[in-house]
PDB file of N, CA and C in Angstrom:
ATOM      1  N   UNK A   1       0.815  -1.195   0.000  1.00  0.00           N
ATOM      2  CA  UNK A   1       0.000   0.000   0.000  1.00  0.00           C
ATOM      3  C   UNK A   1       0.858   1.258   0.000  1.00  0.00           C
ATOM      4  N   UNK A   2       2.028   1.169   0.815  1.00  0.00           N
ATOM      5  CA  UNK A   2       2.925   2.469   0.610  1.00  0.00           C
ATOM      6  C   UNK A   2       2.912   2.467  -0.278  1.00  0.00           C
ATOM      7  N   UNK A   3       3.876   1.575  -1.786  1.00  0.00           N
ATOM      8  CA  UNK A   3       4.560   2.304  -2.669  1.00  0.00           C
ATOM      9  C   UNK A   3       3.495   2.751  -4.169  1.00  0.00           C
ATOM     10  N   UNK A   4       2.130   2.480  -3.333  1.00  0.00           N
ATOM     11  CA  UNK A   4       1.032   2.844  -3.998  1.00  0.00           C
ATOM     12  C   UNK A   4       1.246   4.687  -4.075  1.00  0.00           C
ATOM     13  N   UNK A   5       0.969   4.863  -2.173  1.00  0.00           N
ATOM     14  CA  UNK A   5       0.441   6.087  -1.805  1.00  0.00           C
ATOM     15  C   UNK A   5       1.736   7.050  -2.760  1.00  0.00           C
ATOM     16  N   UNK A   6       2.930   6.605  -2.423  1.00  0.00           N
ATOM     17  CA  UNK A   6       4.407   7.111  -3.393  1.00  0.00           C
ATOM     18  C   UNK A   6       4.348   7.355  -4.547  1.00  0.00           C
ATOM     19  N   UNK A   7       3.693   6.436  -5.246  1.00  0.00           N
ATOM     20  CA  UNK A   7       3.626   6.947  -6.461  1.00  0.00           C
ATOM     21  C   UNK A   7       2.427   8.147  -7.069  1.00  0.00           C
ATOM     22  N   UNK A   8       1.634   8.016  -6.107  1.00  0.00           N
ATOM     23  CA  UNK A   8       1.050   8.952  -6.167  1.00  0.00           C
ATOM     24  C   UNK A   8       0.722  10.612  -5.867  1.00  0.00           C
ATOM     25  N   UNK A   9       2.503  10.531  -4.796  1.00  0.00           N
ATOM     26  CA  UNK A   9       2.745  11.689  -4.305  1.00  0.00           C
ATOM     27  C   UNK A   9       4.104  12.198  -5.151  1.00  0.00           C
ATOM     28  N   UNK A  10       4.418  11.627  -6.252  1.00  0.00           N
ATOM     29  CA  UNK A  10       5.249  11.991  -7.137  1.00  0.00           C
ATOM     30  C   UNK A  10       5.089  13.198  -7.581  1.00  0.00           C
ATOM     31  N   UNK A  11       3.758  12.696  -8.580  1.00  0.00           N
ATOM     32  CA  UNK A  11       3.182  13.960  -9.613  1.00  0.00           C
ATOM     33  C   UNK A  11       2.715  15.095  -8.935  1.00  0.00           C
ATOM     34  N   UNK A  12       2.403  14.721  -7.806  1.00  0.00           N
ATOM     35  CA  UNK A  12       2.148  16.385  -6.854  1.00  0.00           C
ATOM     36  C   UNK A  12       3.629  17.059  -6.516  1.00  0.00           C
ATOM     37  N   UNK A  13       4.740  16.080  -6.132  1.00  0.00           N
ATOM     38  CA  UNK A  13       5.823  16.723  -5.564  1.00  0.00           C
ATOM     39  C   UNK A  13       5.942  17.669  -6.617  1.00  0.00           C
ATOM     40  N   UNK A  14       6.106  16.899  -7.858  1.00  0.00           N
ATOM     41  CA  UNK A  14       6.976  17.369  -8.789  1.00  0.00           C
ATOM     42  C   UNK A  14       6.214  18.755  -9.276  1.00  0.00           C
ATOM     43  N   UNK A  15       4.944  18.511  -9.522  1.00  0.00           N
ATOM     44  CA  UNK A  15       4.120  19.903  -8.970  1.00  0.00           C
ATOM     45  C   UNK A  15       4.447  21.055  -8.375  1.00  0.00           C
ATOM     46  N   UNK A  16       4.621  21.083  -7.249  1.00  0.00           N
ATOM     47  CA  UNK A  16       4.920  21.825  -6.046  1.00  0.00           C
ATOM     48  C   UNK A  16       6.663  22.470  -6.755  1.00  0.00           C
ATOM     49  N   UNK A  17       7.212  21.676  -6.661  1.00  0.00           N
ATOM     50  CA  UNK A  17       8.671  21.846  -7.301  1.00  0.00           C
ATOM     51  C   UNK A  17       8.883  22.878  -8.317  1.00  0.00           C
ATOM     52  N   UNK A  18       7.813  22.391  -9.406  1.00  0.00           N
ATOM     53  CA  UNK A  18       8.185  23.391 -10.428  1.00  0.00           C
ATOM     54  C   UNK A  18       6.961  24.668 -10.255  1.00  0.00           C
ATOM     55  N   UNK A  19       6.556  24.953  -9.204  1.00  0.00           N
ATOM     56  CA  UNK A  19       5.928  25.882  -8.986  1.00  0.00           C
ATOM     57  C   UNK A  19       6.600  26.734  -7.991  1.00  0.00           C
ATOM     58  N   UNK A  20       7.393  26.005  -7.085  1.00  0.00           N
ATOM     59  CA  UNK A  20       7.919  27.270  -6.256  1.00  0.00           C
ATOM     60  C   UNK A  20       9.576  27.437  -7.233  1.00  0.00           C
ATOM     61  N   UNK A  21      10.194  26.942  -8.086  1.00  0.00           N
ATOM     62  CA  UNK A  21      10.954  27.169  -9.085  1.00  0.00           C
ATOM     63  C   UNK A  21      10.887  28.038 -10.069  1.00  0.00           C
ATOM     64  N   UNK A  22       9.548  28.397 -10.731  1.00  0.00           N
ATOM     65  CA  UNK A  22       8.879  29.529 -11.297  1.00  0.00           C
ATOM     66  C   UNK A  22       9.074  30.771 -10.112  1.00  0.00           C
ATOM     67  N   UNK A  23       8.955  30.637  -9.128  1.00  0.00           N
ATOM     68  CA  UNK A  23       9.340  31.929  -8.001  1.00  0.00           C
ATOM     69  C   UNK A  23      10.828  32.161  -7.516  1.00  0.00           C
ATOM     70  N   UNK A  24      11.556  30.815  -7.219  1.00  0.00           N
ATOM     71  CA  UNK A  24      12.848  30.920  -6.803  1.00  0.00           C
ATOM     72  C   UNK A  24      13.204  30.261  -8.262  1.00  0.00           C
ATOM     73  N   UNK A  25      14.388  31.123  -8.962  1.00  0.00           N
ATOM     74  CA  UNK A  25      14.830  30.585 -10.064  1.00  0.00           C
ATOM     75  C   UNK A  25      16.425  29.700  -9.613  1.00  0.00           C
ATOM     76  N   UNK A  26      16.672  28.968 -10.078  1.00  0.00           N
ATOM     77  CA  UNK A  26      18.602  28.251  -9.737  1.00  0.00           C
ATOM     78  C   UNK A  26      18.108  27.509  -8.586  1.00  0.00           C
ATOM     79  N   UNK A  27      17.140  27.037  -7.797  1.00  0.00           N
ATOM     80  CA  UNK A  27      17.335  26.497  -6.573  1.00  0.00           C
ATOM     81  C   UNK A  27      16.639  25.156  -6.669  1.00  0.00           C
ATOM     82  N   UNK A  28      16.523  24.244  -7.570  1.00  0.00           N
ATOM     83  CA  UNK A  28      15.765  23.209  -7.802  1.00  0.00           C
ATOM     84  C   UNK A  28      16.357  22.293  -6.705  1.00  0.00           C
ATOM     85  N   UNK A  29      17.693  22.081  -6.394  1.00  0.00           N
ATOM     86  CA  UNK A  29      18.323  20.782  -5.292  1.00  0.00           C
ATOM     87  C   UNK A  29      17.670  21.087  -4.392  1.00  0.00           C
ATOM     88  N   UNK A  30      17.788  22.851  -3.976  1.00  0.00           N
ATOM     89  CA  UNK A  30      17.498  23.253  -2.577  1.00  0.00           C
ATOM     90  C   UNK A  30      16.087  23.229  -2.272  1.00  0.00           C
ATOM     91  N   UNK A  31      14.936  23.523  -3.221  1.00  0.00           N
ATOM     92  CA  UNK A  31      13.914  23.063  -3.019  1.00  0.00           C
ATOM     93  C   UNK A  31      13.205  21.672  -3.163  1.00  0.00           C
ATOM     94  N   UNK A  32      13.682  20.442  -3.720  1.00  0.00           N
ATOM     95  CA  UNK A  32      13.571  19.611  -3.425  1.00  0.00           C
ATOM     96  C   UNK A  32      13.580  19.191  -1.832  1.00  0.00           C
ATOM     97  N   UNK A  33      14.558  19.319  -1.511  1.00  0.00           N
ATOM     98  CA  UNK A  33      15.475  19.116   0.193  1.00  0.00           C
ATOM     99  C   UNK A  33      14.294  20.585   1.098  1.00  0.00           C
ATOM    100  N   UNK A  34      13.967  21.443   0.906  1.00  0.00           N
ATOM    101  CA  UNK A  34      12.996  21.809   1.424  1.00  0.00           C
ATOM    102  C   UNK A  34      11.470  21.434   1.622  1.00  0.00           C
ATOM    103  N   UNK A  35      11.347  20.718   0.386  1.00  0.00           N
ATOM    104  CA  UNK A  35       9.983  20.465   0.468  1.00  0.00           C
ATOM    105  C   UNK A  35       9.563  19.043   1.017  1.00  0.00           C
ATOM    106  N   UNK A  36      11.193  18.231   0.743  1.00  0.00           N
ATOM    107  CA  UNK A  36      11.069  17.219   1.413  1.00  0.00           C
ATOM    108  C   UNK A  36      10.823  17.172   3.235  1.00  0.00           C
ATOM    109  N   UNK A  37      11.593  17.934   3.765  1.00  0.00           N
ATOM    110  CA  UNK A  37      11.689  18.333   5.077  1.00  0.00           C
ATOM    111  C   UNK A  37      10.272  19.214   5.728  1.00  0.00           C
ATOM    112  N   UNK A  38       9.600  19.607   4.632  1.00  0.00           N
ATOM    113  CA  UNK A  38       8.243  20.418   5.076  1.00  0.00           C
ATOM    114  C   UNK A  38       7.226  18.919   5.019  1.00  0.00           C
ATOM    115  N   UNK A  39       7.250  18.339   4.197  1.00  0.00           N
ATOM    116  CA  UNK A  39       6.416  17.025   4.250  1.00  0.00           C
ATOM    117  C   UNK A  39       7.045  15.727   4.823  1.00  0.00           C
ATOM    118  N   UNK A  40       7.730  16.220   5.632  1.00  0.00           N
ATOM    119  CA  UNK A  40       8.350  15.092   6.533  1.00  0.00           C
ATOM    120  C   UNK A  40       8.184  15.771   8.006  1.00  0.00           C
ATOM    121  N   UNK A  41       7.201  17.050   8.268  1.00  0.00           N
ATOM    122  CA  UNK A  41       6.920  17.701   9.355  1.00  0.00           C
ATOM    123  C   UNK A  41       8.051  18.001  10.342  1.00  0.00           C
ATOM    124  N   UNK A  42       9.560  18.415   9.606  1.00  0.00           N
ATOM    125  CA  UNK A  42      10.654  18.554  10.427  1.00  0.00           C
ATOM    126  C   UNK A  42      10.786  20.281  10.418  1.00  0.00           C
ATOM    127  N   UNK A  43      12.081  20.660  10.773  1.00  0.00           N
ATOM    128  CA  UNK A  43      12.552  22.078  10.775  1.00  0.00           C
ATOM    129  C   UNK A  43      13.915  22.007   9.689  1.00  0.00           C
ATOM    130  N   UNK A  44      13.771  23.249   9.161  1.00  0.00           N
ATOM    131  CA  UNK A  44      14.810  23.492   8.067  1.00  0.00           C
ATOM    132  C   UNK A  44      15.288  24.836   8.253  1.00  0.00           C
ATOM    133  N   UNK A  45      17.104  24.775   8.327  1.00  0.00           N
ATOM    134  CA  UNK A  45      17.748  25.960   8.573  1.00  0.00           C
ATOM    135  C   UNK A  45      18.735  26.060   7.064  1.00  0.00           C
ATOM    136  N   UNK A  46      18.077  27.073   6.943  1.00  0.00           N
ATOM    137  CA  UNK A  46      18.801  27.555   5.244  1.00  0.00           C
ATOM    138  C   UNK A  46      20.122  28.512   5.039  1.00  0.00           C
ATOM    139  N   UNK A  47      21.101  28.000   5.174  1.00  0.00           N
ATOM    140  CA  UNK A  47      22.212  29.024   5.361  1.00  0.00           C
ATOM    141  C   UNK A  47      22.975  29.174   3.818  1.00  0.00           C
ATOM    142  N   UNK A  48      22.669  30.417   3.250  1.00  0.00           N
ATOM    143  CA  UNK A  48      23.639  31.097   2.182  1.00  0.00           C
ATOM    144  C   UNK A  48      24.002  32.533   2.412  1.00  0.00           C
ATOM    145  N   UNK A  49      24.388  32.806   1.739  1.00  0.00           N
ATOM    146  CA  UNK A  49      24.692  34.613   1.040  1.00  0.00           C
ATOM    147  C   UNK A  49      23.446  35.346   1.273  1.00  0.00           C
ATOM    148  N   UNK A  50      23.584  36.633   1.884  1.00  0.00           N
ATOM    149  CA  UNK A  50      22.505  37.537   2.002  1.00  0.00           C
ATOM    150  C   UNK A  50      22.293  37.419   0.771  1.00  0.00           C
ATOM    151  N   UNK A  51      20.718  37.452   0.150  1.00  0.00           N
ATOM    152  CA  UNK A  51      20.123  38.294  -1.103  1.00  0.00           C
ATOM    153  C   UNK A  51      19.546  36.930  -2.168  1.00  0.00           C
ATOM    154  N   UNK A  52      20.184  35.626  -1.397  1.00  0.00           N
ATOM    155  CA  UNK A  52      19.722  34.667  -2.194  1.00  0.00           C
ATOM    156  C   UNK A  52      18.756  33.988  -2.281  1.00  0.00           C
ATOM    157  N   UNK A  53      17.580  34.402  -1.591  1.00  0.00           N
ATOM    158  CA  UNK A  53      16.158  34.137  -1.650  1.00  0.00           C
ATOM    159  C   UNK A  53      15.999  32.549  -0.505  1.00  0.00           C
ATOM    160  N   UNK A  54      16.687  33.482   0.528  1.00  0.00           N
ATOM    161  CA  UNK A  54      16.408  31.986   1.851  1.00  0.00           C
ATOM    162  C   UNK A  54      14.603  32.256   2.131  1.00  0.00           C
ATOM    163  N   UNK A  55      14.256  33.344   2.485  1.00  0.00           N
ATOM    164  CA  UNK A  55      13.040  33.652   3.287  1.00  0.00           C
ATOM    165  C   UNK A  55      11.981  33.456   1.944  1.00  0.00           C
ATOM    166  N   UNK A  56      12.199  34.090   0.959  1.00  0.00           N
ATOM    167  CA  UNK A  56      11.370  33.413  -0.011  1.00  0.00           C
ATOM    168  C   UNK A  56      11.138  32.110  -0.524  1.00  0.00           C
ATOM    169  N   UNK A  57      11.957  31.416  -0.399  1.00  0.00           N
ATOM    170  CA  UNK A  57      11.819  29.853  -0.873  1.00  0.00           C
ATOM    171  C   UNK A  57      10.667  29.327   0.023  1.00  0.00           C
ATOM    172  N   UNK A  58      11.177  29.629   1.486  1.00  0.00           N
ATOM    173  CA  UNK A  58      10.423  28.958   2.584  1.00  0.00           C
ATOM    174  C   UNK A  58       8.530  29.717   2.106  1.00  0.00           C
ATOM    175  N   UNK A  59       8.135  30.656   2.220  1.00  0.00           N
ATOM    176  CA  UNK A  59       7.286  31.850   1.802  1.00  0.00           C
ATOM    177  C   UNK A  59       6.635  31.612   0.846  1.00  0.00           C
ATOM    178  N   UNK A  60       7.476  31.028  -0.278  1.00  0.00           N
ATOM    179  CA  UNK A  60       6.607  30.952  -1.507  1.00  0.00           C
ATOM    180  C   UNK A  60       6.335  29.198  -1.537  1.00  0.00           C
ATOM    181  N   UNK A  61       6.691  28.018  -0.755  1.00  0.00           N
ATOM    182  CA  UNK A  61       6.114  27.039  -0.499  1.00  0.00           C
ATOM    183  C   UNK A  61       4.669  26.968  -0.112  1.00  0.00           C
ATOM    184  N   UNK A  62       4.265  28.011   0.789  1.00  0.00           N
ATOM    185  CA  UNK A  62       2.824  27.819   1.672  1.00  0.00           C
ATOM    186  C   UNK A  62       1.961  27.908   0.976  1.00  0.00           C
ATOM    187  N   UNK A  63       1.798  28.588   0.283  1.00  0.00           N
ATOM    188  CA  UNK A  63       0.654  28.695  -0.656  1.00  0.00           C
ATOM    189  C   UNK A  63       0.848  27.306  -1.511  1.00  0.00           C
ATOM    190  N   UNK A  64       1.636  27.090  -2.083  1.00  0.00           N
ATOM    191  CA  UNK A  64       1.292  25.639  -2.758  1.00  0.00           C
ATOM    192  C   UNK A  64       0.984  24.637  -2.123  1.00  0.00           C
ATOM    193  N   UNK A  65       1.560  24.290  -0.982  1.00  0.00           N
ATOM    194  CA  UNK A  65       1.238  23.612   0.201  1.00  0.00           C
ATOM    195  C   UNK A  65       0.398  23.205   0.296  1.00  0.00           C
ATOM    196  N   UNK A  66      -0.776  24.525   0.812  1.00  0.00           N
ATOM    197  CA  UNK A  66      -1.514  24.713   1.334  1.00  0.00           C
ATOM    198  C   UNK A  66      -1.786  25.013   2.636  1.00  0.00           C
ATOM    199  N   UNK A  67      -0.806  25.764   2.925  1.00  0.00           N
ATOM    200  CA  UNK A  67      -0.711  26.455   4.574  1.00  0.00           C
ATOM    201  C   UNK A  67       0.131  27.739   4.489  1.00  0.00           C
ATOM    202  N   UNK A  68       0.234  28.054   5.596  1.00  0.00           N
ATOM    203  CA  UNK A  68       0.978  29.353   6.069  1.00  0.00           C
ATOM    204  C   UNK A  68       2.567  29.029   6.398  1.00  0.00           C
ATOM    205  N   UNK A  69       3.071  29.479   6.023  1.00  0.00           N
ATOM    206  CA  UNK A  69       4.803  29.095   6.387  1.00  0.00           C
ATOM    207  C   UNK A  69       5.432  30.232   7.125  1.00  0.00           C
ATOM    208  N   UNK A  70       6.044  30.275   7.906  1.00  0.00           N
ATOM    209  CA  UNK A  70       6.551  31.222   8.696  1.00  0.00           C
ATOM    210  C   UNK A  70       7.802  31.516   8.427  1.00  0.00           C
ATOM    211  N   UNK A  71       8.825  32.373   7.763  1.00  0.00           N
ATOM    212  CA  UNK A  71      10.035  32.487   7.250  1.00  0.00           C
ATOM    213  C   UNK A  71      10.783  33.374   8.593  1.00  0.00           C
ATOM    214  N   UNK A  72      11.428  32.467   9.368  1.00  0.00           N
ATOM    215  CA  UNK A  72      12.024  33.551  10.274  1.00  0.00           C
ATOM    216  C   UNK A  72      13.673  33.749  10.089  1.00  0.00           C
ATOM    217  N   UNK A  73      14.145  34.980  10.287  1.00  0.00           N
ATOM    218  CA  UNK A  73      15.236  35.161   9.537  1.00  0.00           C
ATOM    219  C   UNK A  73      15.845  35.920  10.663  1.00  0.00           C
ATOM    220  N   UNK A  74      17.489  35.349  11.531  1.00  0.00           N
ATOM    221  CA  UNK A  74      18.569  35.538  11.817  1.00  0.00           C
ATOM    222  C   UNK A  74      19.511  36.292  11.450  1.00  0.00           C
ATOM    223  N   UNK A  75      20.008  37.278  11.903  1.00  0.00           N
ATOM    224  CA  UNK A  75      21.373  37.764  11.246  1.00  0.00           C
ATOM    225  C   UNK A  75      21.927  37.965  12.117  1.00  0.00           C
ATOM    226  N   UNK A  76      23.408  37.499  12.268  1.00  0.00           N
ATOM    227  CA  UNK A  76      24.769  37.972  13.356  1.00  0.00           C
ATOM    228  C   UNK A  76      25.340  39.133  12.514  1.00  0.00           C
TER     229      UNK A  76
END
């Protein structure tokens, strides 16, 4: 029965993927590995370069989702 429910959560991932990719452009690994970790109900800490669209990636997931995502953002 899992590798039923799996295959059926493919065509949505891949969904989701190329929809928050249309918003964040260059980040396809990193949103994979995000969206995996949002549907695995864990926490994800995104560390790059100011300006590279950390708070948006997270931001522009919820709406595809289908929830609210909270982008909270750190700086030392």
């Amino acid at each position: 029965m899992k590798q039923h429910t799996d295959r059926l959560m493919i065509p949505e991932f891949e969904k989701i993927v190329r929809q928050v990719g249309s918003v964040v452009l260059g980040k396809e690994p990193q949103i994979r590995l995000a969206l995996t970790c949002l549907f695995a109900k864990g926490h994800l800490l995104i560390e790059d370069l100011p300006g590279i669209g950390k708070n948006h990636t997270g931001e522009s997931a919820g709406p595809v989702y289908g929830t609210e995502i909270s982008a909270h953002a750190v700086h030392f």
